[in-house]
Protein backbone atom coordinates (compact mmCIF):
# COMPACT_ATOMS: atom_id res chain seq x y z
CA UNK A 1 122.74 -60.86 180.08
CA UNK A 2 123.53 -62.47 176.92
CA UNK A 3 126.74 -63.88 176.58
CA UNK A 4 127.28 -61.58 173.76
CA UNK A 5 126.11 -58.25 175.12
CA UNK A 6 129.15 -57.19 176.71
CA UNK A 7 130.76 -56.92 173.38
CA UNK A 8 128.43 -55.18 171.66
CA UNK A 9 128.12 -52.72 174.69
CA UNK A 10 131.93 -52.46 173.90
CA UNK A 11 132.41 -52.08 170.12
CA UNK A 12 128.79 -50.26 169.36
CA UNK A 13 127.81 -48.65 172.15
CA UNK A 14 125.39 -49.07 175.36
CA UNK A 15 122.83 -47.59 173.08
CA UNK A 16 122.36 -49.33 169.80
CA UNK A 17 119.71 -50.47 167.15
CA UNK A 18 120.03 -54.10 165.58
CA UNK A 19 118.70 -55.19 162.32
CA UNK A 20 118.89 -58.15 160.29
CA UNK A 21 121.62 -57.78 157.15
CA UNK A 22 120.70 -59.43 153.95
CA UNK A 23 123.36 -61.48 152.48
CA UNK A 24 127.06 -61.20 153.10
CA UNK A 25 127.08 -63.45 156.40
CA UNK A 26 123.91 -66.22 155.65
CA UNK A 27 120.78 -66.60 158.09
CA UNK A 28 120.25 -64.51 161.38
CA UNK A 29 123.24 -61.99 160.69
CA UNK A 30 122.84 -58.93 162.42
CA UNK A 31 124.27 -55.26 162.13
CA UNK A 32 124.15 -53.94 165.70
CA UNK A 33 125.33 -50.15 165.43
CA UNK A 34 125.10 -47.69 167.88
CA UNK A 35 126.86 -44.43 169.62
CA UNK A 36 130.74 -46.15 169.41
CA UNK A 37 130.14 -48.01 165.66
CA UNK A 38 128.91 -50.60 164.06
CA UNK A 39 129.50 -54.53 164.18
CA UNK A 40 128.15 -57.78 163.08
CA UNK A 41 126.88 -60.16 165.33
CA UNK A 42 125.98 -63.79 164.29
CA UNK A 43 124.51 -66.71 166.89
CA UNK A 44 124.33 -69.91 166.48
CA UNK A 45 127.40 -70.58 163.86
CA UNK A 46 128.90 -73.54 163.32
CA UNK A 47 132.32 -74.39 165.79
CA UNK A 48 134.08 -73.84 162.02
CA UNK A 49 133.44 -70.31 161.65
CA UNK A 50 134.46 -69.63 165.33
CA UNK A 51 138.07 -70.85 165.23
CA UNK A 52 138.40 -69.37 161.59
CA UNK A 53 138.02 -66.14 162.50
CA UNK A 54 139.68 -66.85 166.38
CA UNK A 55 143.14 -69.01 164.40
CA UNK A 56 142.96 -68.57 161.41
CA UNK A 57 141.86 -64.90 160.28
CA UNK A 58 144.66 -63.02 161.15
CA UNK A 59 147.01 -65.77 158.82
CA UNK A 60 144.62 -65.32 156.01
CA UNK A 61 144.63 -61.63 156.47
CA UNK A 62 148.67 -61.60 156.03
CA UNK A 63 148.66 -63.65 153.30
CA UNK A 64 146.74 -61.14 151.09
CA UNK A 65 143.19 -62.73 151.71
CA UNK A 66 141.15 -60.32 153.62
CA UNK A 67 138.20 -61.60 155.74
CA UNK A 68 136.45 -59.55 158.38
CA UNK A 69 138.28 -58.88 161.79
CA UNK A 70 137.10 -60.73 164.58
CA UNK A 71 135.80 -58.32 167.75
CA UNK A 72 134.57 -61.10 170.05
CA UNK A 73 133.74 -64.51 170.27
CA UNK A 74 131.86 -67.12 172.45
CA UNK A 75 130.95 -71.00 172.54
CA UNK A 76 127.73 -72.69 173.74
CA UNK A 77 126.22 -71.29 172.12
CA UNK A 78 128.78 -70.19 169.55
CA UNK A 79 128.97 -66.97 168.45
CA UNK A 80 131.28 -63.91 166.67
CA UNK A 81 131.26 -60.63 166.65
CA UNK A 82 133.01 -58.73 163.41
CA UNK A 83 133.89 -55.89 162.11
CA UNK A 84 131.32 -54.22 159.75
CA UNK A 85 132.46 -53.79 156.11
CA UNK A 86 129.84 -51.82 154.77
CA UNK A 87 130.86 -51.76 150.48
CA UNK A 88 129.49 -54.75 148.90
CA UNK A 89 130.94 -56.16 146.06
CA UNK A 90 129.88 -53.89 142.99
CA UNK A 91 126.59 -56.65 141.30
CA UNK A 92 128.72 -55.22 137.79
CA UNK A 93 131.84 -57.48 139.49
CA UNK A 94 129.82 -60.13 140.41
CA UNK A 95 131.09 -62.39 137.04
CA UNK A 96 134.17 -63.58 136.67
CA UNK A 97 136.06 -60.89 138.52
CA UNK A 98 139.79 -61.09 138.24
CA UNK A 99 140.19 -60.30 141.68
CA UNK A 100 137.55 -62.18 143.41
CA UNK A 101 139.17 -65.14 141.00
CA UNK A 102 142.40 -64.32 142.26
CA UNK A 103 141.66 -64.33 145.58
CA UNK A 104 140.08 -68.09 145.04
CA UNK A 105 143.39 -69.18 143.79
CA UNK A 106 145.33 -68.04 146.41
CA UNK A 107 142.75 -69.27 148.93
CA UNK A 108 143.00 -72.84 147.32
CA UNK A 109 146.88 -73.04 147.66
CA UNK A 110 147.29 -72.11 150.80
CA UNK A 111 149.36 -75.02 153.25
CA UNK A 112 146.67 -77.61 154.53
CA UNK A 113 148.30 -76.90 158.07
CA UNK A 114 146.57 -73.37 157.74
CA UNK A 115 143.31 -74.78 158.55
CA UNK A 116 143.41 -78.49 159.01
CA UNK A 117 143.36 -77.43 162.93
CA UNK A 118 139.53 -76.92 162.53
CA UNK A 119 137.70 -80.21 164.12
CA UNK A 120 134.43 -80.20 161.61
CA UNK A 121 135.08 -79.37 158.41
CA UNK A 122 131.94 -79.03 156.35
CA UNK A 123 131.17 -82.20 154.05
CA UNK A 124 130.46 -82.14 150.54
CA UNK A 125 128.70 -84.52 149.20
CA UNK A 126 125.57 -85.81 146.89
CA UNK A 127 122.11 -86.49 148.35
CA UNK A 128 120.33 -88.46 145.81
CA UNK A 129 117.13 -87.32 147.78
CA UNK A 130 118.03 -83.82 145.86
CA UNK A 131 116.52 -85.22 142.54
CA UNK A 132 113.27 -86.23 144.08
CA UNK A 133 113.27 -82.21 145.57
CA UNK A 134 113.57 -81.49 142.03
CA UNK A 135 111.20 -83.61 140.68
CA UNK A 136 108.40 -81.96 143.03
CA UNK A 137 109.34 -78.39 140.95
CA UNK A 138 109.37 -79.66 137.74
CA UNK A 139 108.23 -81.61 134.73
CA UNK A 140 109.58 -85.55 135.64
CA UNK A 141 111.38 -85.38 131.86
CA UNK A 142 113.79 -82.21 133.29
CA UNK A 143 114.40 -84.50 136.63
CA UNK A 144 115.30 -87.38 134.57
CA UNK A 145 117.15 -85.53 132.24
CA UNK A 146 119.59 -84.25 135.36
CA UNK A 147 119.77 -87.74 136.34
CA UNK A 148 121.10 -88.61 133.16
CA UNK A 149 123.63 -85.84 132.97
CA UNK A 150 124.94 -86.95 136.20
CA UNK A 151 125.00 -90.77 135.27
CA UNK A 152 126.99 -89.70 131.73
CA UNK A 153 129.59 -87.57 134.34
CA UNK A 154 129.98 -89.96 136.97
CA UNK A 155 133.59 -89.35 137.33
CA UNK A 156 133.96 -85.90 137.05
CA UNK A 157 130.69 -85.34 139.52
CA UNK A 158 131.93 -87.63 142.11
CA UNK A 159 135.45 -85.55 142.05
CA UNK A 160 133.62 -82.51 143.10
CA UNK A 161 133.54 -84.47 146.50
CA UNK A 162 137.56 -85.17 146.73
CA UNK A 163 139.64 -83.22 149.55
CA UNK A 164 141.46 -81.79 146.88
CA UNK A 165 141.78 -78.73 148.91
CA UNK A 166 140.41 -76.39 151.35
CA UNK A 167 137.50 -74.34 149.70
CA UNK A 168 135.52 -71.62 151.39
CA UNK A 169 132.35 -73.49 150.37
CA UNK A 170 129.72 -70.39 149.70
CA UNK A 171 131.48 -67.75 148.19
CA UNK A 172 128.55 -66.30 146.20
CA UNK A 173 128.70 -62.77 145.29
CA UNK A 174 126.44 -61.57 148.24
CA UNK A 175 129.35 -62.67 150.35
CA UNK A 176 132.30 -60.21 149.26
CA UNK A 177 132.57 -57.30 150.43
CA UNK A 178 135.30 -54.54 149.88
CA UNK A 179 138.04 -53.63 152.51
CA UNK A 180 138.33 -49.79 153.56
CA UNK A 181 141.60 -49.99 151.23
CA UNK A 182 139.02 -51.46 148.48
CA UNK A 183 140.14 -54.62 148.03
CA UNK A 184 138.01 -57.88 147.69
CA UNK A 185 136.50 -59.79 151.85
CA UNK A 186 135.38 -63.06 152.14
CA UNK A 187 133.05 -63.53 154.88
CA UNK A 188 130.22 -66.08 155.60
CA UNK A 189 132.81 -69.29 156.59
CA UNK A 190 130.09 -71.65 157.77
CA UNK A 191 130.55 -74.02 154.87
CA UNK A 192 134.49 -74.45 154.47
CA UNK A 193 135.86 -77.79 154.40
CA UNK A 194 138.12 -79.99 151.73
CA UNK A 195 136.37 -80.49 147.95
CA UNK A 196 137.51 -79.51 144.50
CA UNK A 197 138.45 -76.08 143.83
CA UNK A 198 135.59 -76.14 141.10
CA UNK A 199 132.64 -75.74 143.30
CA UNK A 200 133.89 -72.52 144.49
CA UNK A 201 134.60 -71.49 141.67
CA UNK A 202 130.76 -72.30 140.84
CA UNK A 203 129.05 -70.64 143.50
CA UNK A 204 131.16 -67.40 142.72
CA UNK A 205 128.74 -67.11 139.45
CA UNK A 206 125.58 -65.36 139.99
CA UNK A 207 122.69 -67.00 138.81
CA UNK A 208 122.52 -69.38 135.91
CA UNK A 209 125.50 -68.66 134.07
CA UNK A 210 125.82 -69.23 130.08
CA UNK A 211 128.64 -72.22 129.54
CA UNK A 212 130.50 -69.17 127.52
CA UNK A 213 130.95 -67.73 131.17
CA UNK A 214 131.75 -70.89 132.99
CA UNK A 215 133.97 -71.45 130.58
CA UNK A 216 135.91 -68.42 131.02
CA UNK A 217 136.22 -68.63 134.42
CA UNK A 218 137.34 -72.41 134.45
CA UNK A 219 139.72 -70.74 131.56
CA UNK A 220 140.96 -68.03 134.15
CA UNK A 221 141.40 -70.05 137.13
CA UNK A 222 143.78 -72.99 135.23
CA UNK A 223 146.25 -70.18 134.63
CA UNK A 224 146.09 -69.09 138.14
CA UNK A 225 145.96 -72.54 139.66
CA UNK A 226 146.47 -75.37 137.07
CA UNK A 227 149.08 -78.01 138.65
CA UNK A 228 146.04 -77.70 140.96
CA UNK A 229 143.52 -78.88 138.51
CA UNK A 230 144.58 -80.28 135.54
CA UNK A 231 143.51 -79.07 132.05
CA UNK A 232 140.52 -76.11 130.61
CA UNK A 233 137.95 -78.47 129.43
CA UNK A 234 137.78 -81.27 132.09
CA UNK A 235 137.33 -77.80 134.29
CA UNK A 236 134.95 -76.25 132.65
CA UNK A 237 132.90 -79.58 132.76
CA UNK A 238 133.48 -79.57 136.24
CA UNK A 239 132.64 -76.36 137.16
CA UNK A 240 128.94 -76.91 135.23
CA UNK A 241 128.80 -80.01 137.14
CA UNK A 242 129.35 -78.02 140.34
CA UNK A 243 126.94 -75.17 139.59
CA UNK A 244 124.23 -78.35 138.84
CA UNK A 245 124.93 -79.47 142.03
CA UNK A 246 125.25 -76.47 143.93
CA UNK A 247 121.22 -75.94 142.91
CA UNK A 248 120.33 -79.34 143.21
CA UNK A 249 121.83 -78.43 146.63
CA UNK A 250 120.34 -75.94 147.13
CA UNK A 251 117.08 -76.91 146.25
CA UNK A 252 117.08 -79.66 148.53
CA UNK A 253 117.50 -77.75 151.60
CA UNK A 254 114.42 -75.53 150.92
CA UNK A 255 112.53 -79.03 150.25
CA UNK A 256 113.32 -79.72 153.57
CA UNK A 257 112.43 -76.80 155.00
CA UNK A 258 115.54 -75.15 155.83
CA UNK A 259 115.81 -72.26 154.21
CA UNK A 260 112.46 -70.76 155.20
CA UNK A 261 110.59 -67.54 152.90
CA UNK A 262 113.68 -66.19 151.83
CA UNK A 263 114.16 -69.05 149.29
CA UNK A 264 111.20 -68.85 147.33
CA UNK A 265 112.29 -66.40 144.34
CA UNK A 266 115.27 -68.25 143.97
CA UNK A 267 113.40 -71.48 144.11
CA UNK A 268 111.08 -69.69 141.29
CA UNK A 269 113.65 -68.39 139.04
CA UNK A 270 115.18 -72.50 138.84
CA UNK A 271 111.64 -73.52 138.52
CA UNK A 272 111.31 -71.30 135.23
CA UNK A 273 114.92 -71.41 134.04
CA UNK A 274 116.64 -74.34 135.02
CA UNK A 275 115.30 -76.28 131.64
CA UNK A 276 116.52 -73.73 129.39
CA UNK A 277 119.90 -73.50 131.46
CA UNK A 278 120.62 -77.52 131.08
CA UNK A 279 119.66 -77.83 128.00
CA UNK A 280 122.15 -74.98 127.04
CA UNK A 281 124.94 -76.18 129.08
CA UNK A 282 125.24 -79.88 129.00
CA UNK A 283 123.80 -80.08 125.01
């Protein structure tokens, strides 16, 4: 028997169905329902995401930042089951939502001591091998244009990297969800770890974001969180920064392979936009 079976025997039933659920939990997520409920399973996560939700969710939960509830949990492999929240977040909330801003905020103030107990934080950082994966999509003049931009922002890129604070890492719009009382769930916590408040506040945007939006949001967030992050424009150039990176990122991992299928409209849509997008931007 898998070492997981007994508690999906317990919290969906001896007689389920499993399939794989898009978003809102990364790779290999499943929703396992059956005659008792439904639950998500998810193998092979990182140690991180285990003791979140095992020490940590229940804190987060009673500080007004809802995240899933944890149902089970196992190591070696490591694995969580979780409760099922089945309301997405709205795709018309998906930019700049007050509350999915707010949420960030509070997230980003909380006491280090909350989760400085977890023993491998994820690391930001820059892979310089990201601008070769980018050269291999696109013209060599938009690759050495991106090189430039980060050469010209060398101080305000490399603080993306700082352990300013904790930062959920990944909190694109595919991973909130909406509580049974309707407020905004963070799940997916494979990628938390200590960086600048900025690249979450990135990844929140959908897409390729005009710099009126990113703007905006940088805007929104310094009166929310400012002793946190100094003043409106050095954010807003930060936040840019981080949604560059966060592609560049991004990109890199499906140049290596990691990201299988799934990646290839995304990898399409940077392919045709991404030009347009800097040019905008970082003018």
């Amino acid at each position: 028997m898998k070492p997981w079976e007994e508690a999906l025997e317990q919290w969906a039933g001896k007689s389920r169905r499993e399939r794989a659920l898009a978003g809102a939990g990364g790779p290999g997520t499943l929703l396992v329902t059956g005659t008792v409920g439904a639950v998500v399973l998810k193998r092979g996560v990182p140690y991180r995401e285990v003791y979140l939700y095992e020490a940590v969710g229940e804190r987060l939960r009673g500080r007004g930042l809802s995240v899933p509830r944890l149902r089970a949990s196992g190591r070696n492999p490591d694995w969580i089951v979780l409760e099922f929240l089945p309301e997405p977040l709205p795709q018309e909330r998906w930019e700049n939502d007050p509350e999915v801003l707010s949420y960030l905020a509070r997230l980003h103030r909380q006491s280090p001591a909350l989760l400085s107990g977890c023993l491998d934080p994820y690391k930001f950082s820059w892979d310089e091998t990201a601008l070769a994966a980018l050269s291999t999509l696109v013209d060599g003049g938009l690759a050495g244009r991106v090189a430039g931009i980060l050469r010209d922002n060398a101080a305000l890129f490399s603080s993306l990297f700082s352990p300013v604070t904790w930062i959920h890492g990944d909190p694109n719009p595919t991973n909130w969800l909406l509580t049974h009382g309707g407020s905004v769930a963070l799940t997916d916590w494979s990628r938390y770890g200590r960086a600048h408040p900025a690249v979450d506040i990135a990844i929140a945007l959908p897409g390729l974001p005009y710099l009126e939006v990113l703007q905006h949001s940088a805007e929104t967030y310094c009166i929310l969180n400012g002793d946190l992050v100094g003043n409106p424009s050095d954010m807003a150039r930060r936040v840019a920064l981080a949604k560059l990176w966060s592609f560049l990122d991004f990109l890199l991992m499906a140049y290596r392979g990691e990201l299988g299928s799934v990646a290839g409209p995304a990898v399409e849509m940077l392919r045709e936009r991404l030009a347009q997008w800097v040019a905008a931007v970082f003018s």
